[in-house]
PDB file of N, CA and C in Angstrom:
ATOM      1  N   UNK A   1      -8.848 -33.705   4.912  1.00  0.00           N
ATOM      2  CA  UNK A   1     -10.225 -33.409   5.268  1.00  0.00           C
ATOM      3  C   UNK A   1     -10.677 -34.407   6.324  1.00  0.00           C
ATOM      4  N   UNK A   2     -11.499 -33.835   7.563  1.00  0.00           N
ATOM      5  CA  UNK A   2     -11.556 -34.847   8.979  1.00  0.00           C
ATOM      6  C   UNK A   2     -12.689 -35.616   8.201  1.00  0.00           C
ATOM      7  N   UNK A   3     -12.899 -36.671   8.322  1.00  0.00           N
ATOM      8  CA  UNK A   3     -14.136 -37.564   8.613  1.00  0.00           C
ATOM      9  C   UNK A   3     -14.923 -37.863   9.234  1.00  0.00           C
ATOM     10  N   UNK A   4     -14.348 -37.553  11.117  1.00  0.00           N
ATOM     11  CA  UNK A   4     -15.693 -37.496  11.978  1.00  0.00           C
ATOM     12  C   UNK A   4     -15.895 -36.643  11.828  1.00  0.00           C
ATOM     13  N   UNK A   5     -17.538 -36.864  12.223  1.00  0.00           N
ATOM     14  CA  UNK A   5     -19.290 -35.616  11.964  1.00  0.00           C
ATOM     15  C   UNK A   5     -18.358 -34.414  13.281  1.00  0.00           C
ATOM     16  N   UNK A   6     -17.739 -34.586  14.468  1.00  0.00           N
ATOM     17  CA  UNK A   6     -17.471 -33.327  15.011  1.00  0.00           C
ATOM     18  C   UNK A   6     -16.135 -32.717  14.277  1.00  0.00           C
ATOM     19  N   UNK A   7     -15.583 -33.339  14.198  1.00  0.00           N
ATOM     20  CA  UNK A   7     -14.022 -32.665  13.367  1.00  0.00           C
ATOM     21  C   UNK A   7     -14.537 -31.653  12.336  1.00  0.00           C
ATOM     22  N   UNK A   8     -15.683 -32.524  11.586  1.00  0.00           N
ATOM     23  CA  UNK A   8     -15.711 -31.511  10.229  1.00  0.00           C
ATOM     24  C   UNK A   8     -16.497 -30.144  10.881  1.00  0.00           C
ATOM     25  N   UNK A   9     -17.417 -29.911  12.063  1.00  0.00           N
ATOM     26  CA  UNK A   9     -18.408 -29.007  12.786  1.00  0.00           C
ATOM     27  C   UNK A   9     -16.624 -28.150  13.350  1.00  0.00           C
ATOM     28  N   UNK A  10     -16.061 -28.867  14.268  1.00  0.00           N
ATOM     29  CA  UNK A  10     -14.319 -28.088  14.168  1.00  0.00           C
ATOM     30  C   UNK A  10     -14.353 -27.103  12.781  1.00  0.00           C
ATOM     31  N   UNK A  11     -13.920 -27.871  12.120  1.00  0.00           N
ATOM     32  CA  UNK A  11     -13.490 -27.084  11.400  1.00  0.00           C
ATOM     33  C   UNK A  11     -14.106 -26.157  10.450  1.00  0.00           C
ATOM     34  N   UNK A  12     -15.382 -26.439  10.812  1.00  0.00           N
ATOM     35  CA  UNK A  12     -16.480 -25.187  10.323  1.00  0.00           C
ATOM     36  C   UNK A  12     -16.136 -23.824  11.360  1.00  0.00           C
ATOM     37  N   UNK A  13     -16.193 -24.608  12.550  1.00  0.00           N
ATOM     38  CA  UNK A  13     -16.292 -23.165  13.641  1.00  0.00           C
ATOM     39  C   UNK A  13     -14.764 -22.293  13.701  1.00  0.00           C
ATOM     40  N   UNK A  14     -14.063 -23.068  13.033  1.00  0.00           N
ATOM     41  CA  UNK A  14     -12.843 -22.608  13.109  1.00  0.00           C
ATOM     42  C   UNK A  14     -12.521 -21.755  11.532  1.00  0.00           C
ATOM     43  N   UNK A  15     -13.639 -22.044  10.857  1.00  0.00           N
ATOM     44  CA  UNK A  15     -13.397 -20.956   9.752  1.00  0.00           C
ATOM     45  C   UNK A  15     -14.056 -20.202   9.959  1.00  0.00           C
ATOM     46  N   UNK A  16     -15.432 -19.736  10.681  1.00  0.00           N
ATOM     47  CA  UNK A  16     -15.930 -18.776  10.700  1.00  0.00           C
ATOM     48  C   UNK A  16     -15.531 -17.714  11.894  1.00  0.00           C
ATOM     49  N   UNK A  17     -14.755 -18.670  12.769  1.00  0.00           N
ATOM     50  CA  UNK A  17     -13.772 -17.696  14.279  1.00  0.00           C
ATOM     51  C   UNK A  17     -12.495 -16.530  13.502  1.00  0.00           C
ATOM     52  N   UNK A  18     -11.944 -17.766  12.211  1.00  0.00           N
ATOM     53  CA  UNK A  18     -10.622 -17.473  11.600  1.00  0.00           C
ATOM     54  C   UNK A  18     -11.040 -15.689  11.258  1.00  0.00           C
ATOM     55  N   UNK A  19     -12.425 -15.733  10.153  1.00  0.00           N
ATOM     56  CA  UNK A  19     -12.821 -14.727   9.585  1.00  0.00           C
ATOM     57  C   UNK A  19     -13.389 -13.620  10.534  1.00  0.00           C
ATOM     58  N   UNK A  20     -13.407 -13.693  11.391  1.00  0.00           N
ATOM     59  CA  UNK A  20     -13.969 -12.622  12.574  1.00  0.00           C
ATOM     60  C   UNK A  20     -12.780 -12.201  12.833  1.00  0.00           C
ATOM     61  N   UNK A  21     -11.917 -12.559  13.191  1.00  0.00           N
ATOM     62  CA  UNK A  21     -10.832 -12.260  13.661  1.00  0.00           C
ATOM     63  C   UNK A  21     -10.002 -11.803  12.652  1.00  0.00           C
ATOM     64  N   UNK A  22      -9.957 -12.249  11.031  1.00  0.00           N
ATOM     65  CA  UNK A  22      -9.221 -11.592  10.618  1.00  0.00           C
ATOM     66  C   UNK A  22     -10.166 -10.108  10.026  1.00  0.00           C
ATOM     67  N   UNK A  23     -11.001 -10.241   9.973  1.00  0.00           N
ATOM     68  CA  UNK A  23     -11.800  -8.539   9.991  1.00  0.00           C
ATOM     69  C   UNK A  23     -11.145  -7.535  10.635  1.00  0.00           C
ATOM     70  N   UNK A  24     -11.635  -7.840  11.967  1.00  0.00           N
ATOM     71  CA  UNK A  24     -10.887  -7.597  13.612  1.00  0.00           C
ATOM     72  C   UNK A  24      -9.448  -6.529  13.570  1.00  0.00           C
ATOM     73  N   UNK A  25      -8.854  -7.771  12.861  1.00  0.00           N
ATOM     74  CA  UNK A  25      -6.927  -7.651  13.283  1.00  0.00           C
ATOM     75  C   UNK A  25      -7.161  -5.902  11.669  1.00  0.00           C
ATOM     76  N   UNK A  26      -7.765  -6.906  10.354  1.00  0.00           N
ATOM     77  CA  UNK A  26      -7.783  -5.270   9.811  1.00  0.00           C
ATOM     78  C   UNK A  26      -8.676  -4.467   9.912  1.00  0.00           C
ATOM     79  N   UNK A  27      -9.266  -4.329  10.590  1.00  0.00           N
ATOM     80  CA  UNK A  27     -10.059  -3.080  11.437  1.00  0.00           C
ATOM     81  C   UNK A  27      -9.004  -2.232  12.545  1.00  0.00           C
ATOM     82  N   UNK A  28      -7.898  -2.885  12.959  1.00  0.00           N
ATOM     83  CA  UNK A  28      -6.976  -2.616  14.533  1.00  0.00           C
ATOM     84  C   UNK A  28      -5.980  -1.864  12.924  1.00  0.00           C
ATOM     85  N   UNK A  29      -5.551  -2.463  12.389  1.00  0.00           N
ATOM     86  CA  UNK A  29      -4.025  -2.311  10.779  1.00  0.00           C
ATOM     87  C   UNK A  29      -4.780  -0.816  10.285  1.00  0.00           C
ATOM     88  N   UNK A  30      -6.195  -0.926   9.723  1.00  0.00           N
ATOM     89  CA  UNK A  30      -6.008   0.016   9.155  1.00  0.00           C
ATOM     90  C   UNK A  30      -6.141   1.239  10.317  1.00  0.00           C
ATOM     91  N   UNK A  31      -7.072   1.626  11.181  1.00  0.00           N
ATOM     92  CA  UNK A  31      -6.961   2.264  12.118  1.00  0.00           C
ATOM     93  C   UNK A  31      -5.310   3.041  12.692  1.00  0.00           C
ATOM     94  N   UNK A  32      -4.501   1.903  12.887  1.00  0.00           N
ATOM     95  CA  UNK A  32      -3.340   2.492  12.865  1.00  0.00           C
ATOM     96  C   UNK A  32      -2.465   3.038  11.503  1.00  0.00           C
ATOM     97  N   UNK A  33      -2.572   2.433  10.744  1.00  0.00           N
ATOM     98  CA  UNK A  33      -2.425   3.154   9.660  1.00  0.00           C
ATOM     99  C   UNK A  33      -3.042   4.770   9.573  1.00  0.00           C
ATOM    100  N   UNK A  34      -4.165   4.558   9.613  1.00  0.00           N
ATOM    101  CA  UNK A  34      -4.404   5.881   9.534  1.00  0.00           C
ATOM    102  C   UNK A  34      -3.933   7.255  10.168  1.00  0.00           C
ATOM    103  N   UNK A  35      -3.553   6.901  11.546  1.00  0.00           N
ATOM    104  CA  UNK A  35      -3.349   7.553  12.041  1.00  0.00           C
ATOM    105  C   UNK A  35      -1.696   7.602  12.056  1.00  0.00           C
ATOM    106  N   UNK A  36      -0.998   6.656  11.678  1.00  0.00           N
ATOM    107  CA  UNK A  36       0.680   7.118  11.232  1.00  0.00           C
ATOM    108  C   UNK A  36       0.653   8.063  10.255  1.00  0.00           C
ATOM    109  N   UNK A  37      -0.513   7.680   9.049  1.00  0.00           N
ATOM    110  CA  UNK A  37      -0.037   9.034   7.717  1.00  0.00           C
ATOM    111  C   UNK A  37      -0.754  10.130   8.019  1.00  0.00           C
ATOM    112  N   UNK A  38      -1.303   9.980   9.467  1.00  0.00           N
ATOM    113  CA  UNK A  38      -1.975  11.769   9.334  1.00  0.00           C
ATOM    114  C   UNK A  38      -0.752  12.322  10.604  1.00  0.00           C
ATOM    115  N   UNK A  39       0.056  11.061  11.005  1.00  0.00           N
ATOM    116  CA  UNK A  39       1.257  11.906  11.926  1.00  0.00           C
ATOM    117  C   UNK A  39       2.381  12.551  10.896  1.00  0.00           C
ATOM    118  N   UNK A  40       3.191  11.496   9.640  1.00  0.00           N
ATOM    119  CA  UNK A  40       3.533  11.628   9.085  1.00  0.00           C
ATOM    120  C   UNK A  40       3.404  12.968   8.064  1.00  0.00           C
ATOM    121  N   UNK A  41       2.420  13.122   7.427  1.00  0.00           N
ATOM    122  CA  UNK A  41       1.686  14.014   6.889  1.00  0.00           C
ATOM    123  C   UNK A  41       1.939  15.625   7.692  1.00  0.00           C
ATOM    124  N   UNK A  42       2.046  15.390   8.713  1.00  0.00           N
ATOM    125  CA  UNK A  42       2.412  16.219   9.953  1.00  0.00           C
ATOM    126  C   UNK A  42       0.673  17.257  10.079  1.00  0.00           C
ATOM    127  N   UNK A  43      -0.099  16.453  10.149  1.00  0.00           N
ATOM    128  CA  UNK A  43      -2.078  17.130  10.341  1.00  0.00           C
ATOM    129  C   UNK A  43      -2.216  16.484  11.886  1.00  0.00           C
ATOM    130  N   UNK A  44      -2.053  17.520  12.396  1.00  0.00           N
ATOM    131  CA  UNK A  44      -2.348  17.318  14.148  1.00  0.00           C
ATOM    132  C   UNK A  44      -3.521  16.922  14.365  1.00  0.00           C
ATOM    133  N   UNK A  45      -4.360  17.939  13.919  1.00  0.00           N
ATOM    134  CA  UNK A  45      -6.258  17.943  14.245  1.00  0.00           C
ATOM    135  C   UNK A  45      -6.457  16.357  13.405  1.00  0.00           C
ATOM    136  N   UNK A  46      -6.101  16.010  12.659  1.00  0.00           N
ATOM    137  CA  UNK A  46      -6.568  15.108  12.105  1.00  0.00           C
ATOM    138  C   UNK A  46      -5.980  13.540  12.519  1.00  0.00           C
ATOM    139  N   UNK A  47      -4.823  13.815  13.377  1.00  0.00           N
ATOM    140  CA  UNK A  47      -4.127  12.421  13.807  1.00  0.00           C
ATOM    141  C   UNK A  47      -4.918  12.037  15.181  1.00  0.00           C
ATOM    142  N   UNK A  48      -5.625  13.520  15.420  1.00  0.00           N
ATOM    143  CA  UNK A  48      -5.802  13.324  17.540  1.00  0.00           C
ATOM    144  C   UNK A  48      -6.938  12.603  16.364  1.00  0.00           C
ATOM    145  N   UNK A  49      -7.589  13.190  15.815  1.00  0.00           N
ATOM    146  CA  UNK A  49      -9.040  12.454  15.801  1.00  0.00           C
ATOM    147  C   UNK A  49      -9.289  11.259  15.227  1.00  0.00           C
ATOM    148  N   UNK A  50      -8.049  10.978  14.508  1.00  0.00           N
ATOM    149  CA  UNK A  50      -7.544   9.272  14.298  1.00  0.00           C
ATOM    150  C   UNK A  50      -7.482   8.447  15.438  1.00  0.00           C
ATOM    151  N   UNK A  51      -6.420   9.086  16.190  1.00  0.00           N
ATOM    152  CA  UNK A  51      -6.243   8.477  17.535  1.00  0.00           C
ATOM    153  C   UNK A  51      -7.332   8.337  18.247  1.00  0.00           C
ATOM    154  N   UNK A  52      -8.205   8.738  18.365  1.00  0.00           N
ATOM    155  CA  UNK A  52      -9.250   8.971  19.242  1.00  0.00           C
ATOM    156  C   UNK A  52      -9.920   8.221  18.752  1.00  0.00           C
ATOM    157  N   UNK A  53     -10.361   7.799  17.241  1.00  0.00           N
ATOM    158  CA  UNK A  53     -11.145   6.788  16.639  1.00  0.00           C
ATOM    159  C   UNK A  53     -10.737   5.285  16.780  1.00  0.00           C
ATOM    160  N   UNK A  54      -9.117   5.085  16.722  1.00  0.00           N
ATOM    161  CA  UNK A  54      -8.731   3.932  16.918  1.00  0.00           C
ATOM    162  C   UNK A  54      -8.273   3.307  18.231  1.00  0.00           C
ATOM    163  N   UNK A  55      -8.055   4.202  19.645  1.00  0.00           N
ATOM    164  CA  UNK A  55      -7.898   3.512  20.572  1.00  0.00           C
ATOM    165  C   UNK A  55      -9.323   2.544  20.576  1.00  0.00           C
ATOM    166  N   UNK A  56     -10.607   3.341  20.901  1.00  0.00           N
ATOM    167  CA  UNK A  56     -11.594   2.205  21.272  1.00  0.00           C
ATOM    168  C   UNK A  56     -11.650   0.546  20.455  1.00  0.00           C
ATOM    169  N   UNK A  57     -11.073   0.993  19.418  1.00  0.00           N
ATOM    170  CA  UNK A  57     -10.972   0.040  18.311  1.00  0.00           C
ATOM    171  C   UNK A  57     -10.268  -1.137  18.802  1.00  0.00           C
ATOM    172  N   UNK A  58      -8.875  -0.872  18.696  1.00  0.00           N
ATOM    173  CA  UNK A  58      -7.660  -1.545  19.545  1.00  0.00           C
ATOM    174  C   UNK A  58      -8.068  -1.908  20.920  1.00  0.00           C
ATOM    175  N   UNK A  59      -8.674  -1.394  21.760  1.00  0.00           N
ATOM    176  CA  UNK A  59      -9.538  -1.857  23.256  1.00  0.00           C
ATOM    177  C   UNK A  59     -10.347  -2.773  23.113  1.00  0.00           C
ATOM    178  N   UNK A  60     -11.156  -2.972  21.968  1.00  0.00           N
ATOM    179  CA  UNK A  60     -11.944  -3.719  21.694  1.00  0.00           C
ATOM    180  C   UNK A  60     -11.133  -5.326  20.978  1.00  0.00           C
ATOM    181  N   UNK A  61     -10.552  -4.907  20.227  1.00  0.00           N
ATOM    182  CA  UNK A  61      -9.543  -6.180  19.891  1.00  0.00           C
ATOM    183  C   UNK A  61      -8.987  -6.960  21.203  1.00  0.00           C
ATOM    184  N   UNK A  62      -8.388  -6.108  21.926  1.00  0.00           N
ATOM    185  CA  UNK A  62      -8.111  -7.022  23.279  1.00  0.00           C
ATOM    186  C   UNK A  62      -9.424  -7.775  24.414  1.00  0.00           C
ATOM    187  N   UNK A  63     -10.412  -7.002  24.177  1.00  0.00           N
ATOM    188  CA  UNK A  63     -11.416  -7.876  24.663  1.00  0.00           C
ATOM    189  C   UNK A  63     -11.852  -8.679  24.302  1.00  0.00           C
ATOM    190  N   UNK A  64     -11.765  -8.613  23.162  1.00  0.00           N
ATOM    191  CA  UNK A  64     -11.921  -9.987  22.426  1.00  0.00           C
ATOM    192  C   UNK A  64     -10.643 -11.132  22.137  1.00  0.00           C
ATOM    193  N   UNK A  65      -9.503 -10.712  22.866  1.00  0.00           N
ATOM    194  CA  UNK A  65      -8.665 -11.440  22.920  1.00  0.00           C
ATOM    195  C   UNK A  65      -8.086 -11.881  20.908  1.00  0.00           C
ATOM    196  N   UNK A  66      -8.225 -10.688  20.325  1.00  0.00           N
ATOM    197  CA  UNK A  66      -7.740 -10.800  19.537  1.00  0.00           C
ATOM    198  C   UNK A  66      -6.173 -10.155  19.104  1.00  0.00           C
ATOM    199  N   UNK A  67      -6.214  -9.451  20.083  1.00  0.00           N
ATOM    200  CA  UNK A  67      -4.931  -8.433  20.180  1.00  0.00           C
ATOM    201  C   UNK A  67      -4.356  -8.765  21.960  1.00  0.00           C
ATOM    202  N   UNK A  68      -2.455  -9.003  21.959  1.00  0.00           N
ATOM    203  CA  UNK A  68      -2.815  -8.750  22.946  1.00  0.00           C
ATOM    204  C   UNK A  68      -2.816  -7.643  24.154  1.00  0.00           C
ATOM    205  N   UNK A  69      -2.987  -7.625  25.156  1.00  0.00           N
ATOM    206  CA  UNK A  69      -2.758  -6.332  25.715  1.00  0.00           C
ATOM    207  C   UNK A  69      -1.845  -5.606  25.813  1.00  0.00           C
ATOM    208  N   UNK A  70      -0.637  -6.027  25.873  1.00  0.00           N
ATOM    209  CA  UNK A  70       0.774  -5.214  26.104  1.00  0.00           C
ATOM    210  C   UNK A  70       0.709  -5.038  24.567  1.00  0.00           C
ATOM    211  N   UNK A  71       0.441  -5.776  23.432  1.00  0.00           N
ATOM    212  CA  UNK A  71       1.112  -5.159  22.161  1.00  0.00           C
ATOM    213  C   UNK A  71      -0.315  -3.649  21.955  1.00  0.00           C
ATOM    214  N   UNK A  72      -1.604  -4.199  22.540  1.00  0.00           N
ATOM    215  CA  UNK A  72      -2.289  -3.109  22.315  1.00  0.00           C
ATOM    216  C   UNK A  72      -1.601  -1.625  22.982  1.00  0.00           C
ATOM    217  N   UNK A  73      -1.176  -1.879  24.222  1.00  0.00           N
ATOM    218  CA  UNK A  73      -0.494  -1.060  25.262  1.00  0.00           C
ATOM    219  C   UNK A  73       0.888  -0.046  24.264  1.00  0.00           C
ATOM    220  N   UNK A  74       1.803  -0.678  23.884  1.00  0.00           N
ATOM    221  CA  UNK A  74       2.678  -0.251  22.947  1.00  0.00           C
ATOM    222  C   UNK A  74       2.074   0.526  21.504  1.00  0.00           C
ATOM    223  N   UNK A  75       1.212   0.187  20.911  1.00  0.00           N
ATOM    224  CA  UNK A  75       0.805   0.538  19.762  1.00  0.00           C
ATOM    225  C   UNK A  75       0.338   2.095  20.533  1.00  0.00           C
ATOM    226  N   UNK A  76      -0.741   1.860  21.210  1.00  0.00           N
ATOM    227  CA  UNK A  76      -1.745   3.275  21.554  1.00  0.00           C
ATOM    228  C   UNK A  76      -0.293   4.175  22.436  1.00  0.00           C
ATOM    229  N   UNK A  77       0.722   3.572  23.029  1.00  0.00           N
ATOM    230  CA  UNK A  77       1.525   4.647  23.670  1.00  0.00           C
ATOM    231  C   UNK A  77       2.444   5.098  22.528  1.00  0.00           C
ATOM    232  N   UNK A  78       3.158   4.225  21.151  1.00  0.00           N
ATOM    233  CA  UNK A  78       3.924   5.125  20.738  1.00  0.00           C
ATOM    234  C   UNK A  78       3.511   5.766  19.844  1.00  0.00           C
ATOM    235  N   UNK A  79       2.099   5.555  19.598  1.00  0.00           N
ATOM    236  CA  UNK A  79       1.300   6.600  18.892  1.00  0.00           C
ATOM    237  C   UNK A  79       0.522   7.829  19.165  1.00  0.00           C
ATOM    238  N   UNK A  80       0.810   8.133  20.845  1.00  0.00           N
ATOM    239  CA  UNK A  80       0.465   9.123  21.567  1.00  0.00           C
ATOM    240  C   UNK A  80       1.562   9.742  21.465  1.00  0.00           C
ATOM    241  N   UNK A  81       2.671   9.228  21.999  1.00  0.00           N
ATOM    242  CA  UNK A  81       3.845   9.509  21.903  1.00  0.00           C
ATOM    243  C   UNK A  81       4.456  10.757  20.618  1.00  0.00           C
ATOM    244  N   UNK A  82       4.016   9.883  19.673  1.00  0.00           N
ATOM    245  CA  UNK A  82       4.617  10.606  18.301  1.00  0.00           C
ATOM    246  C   UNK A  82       3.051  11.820  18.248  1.00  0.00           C
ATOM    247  N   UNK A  83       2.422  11.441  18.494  1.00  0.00           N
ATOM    248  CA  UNK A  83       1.095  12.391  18.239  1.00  0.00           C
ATOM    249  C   UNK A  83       1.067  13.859  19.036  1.00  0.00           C
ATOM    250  N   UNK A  84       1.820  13.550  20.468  1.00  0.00           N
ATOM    251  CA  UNK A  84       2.064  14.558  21.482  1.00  0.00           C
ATOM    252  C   UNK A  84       3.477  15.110  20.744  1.00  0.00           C
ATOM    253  N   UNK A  85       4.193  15.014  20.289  1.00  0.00           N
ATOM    254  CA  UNK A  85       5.990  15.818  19.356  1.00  0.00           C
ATOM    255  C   UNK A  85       5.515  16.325  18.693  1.00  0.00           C
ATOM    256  N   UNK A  86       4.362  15.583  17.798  1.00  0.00           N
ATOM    257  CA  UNK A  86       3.656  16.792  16.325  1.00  0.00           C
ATOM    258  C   UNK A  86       2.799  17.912  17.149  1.00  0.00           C
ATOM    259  N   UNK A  87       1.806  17.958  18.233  1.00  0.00           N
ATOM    260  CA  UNK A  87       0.825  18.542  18.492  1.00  0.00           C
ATOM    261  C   UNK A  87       1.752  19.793  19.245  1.00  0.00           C
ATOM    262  N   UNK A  88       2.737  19.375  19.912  1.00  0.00           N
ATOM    263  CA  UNK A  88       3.592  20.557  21.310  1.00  0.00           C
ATOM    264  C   UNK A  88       4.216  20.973  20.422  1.00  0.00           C
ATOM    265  N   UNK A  89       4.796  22.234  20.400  1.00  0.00           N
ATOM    266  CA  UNK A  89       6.050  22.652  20.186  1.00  0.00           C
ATOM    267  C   UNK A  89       7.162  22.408  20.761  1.00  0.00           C
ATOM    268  N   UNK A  90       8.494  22.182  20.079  1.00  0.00           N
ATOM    269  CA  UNK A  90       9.451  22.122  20.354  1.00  0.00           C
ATOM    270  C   UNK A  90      10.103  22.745  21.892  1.00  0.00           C
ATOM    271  N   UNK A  91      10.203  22.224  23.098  1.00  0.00           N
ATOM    272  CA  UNK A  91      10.882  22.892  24.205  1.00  0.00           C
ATOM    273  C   UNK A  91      12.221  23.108  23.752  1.00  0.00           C
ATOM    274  N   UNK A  92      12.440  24.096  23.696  1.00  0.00           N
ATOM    275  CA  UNK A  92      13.886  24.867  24.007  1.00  0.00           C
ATOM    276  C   UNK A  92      14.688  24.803  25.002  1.00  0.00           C
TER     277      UNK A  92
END
């Protein structure tokens, strides 16, 4: 436990940053979650409108520099990705 008067104000601001951020990160978890078991599940109408709920979500995590951009970048593409195989039919 710090003893100087700013260390201990540290480590106040650093628990209440910790808890924003971990809200944040599961606000971005479950969002994607959701939208894997409505791909899984194989419910089209219901994954776009997952997807559609959780990109802004995930956009928002990176502005806040809680996520970073390329992993935000990967998440929202291979979840378009898999979202566009369930929604198209199969090319022949």
């Amino acid at each position: 436990m710090p003893i100087i008067k700013s260390s201990i104000k540290d480590l106040r601001r650093t628990a209440r940053r910790s808890a924003v951020n971990r809200a944040a990160k599961g606000k971005v978890r479950s969002n994607l979650k959701r939208v894997r078991s409505a791909i899984t599940e194989n419910q089209g109408q219901a994954a776009a409108q997952a997807m559609a709920a959780a990109t802004p979500v995930i956009d928002r995590a990176v502005s806040k520099r809680i996520l970073h951009k390329n992993a935000a970048a990967r998440h929202k593409s291979r979840l378009m990705r898999q979202l566009n195989r369930l929604t198209k039919p199969a090319a022949s």
